[in-house]
N, C-alpha and C. Protein backbone atom coordinates (compact mmCIF):
# COMPACT_ATOMS: atom_id res chain seq x y z
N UNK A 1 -42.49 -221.99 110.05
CA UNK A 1 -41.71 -222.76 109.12
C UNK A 1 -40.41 -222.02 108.77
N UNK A 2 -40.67 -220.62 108.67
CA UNK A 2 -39.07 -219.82 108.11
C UNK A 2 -38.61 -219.12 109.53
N UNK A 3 -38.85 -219.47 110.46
CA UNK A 3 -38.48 -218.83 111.85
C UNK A 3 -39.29 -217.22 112.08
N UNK A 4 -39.99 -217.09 111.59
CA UNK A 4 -40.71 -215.60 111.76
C UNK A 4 -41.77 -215.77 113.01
N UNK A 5 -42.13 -217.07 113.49
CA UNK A 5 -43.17 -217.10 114.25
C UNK A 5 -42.87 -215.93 115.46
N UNK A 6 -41.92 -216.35 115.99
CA UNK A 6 -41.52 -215.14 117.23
C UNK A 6 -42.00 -213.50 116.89
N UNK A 7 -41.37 -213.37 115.30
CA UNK A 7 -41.38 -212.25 115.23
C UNK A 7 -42.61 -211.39 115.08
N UNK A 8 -43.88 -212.66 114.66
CA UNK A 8 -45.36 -212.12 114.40
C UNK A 8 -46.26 -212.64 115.46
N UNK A 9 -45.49 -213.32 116.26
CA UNK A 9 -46.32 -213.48 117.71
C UNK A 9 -45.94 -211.73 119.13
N UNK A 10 -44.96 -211.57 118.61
CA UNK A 10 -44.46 -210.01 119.37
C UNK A 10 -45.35 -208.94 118.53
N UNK A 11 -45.14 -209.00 117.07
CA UNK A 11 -46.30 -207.60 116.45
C UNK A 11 -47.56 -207.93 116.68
N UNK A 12 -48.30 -209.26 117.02
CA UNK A 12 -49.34 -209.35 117.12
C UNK A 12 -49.87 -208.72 118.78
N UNK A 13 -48.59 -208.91 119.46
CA UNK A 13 -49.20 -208.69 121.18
C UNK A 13 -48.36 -206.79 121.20
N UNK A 14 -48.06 -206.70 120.51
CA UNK A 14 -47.67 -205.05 120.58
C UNK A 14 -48.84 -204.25 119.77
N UNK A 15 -49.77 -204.75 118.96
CA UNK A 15 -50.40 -204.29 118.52
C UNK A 15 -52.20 -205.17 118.40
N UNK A 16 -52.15 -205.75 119.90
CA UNK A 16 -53.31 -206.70 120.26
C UNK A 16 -54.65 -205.29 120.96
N UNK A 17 -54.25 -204.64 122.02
CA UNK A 17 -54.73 -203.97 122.92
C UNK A 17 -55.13 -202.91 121.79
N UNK A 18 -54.49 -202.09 120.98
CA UNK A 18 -55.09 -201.16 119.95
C UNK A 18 -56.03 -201.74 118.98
N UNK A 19 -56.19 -202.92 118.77
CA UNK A 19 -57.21 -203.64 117.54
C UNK A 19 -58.23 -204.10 118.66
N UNK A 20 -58.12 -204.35 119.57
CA UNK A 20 -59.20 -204.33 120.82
C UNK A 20 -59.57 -203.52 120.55
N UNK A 21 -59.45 -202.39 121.12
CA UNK A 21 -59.96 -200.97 121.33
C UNK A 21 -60.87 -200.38 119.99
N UNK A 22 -60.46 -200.61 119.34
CA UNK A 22 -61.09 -200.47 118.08
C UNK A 22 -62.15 -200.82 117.45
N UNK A 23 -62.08 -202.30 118.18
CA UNK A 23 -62.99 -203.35 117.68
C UNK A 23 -63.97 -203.19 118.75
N UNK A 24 -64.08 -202.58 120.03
CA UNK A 24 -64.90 -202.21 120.94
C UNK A 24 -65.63 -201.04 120.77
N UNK A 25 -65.05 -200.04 119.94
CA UNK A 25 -65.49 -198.62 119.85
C UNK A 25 -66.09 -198.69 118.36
N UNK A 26 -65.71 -199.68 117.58
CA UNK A 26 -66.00 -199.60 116.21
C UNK A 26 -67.64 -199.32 115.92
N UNK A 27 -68.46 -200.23 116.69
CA UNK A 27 -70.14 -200.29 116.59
C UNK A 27 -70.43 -198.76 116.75
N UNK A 28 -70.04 -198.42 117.64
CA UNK A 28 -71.01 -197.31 118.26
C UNK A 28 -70.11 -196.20 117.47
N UNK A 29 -69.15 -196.01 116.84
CA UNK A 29 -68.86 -194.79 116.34
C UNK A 29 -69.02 -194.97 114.91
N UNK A 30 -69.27 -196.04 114.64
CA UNK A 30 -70.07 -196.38 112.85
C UNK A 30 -71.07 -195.66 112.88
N UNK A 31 -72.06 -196.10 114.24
CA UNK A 31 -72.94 -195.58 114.20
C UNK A 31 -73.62 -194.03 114.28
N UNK A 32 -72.57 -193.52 115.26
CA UNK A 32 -72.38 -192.34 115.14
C UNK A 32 -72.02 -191.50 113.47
N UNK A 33 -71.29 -191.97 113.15
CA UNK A 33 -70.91 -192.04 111.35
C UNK A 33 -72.22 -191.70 110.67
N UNK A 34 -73.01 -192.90 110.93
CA UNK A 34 -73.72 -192.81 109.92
C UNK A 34 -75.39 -192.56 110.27
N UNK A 35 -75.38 -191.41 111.38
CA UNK A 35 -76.45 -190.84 111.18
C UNK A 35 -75.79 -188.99 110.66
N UNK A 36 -74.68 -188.99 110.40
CA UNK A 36 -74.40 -187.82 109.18
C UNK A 36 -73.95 -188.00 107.90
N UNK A 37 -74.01 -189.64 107.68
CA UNK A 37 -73.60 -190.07 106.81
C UNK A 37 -74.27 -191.05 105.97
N UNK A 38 -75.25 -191.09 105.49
CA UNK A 38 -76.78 -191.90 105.38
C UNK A 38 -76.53 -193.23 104.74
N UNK A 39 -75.58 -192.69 103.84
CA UNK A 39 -75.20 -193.81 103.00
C UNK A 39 -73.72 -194.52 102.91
N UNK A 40 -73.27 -194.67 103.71
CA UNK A 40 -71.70 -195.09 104.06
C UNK A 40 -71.65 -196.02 103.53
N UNK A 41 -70.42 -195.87 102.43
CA UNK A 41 -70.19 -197.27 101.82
C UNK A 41 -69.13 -197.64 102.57
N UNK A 42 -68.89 -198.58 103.64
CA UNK A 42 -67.43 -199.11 104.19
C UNK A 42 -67.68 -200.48 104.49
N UNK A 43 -68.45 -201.29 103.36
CA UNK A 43 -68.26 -202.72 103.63
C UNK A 43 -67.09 -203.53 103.91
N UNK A 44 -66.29 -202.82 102.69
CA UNK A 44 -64.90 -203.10 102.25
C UNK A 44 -63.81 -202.94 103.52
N UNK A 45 -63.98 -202.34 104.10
CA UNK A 45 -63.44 -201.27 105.62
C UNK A 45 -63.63 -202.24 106.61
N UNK A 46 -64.81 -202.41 106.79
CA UNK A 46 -65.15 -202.85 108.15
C UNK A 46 -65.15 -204.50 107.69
N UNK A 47 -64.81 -205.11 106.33
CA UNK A 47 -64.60 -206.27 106.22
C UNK A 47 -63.21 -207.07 106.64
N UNK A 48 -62.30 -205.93 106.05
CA UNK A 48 -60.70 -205.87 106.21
C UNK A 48 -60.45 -206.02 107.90
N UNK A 49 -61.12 -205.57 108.43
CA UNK A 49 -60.89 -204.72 109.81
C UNK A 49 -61.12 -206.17 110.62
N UNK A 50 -62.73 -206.87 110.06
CA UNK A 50 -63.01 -208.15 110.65
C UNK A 50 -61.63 -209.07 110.98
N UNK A 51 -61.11 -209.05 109.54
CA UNK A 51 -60.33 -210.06 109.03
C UNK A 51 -59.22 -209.37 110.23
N UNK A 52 -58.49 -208.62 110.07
CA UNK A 52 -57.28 -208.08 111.39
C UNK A 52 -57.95 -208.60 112.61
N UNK A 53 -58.85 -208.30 113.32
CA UNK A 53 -59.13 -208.68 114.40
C UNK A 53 -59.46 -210.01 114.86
N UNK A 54 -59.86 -210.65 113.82
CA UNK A 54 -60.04 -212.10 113.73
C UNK A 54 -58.45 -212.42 114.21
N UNK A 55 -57.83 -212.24 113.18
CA UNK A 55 -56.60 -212.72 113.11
C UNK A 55 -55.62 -212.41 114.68
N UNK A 56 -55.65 -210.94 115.11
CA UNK A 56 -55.15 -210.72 116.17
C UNK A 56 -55.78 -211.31 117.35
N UNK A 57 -56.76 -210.93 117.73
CA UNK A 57 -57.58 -211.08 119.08
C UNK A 57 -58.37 -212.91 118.64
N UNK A 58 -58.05 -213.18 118.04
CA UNK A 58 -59.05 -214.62 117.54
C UNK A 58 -60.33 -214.82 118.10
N UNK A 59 -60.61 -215.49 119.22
CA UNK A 59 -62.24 -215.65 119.56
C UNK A 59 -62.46 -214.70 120.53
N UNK A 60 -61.90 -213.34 120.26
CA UNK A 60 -62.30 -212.54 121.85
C UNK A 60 -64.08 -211.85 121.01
N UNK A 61 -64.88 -211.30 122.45
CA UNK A 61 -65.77 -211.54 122.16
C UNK A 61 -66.13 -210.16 121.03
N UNK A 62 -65.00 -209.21 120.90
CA UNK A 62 -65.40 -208.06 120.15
C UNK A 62 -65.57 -208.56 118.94
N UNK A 63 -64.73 -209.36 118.41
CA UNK A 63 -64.59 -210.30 117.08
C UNK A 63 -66.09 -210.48 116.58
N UNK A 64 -67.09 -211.34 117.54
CA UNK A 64 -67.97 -211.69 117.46
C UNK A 64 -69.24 -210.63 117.45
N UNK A 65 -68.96 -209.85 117.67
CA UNK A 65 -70.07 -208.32 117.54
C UNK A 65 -69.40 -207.79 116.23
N UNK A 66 -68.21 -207.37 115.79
CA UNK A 66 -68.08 -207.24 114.33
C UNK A 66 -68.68 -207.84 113.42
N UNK A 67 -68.16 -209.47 113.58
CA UNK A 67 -68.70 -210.49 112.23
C UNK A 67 -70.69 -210.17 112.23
N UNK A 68 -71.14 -210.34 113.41
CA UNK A 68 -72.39 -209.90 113.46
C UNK A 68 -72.76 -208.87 113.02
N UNK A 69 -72.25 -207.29 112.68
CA UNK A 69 -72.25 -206.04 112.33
C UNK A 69 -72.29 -206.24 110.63
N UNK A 70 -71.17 -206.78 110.38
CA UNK A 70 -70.96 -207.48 109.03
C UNK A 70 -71.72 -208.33 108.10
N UNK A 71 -72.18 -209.30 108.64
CA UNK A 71 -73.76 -210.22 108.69
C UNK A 71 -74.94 -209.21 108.24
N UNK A 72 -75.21 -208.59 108.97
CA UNK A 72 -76.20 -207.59 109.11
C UNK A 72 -75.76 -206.46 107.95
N UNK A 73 -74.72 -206.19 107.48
CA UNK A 73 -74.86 -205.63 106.58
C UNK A 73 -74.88 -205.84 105.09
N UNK A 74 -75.08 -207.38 104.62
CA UNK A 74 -74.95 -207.67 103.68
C UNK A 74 -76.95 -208.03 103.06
């Protein structure tokens, strides 16, 4: 509507492949986390994080192993 689309369709694909990556490595290094970490509070964290990757990557399938991670932790 204010002409910005261009400009947040370029930050979204300059910064698509790093919120991938993230969102792929995220499970298994939580997990890693939190067998020295018993009680990790990062609902808040890994809720925010959903919401970015949702938003960037939309239905890719890492999206869908987060929201599930998320699910499971409530």
């Amino acid at each position: 509507m204010n002409g910005t689309g261009p400009a947040v369709r370029h930050l979204d694909d300059a910064i698509r492949w790093h919120v991938q990556e993230w969102a792929k490595r995220w499970p298994g290094l939580r997990q890693q986390i939190k067998e020295h970490v018993r009680d990790l509070d990062d609902h808040h964290s890994l809720t925010s994080f959903v919401e970015l990757a949702a938003a960037v990557l939309h239905d890719f399938p890492e999206v869908a192993v987060l929201r599930d991670q998320l699910a499971h932790e409530r």
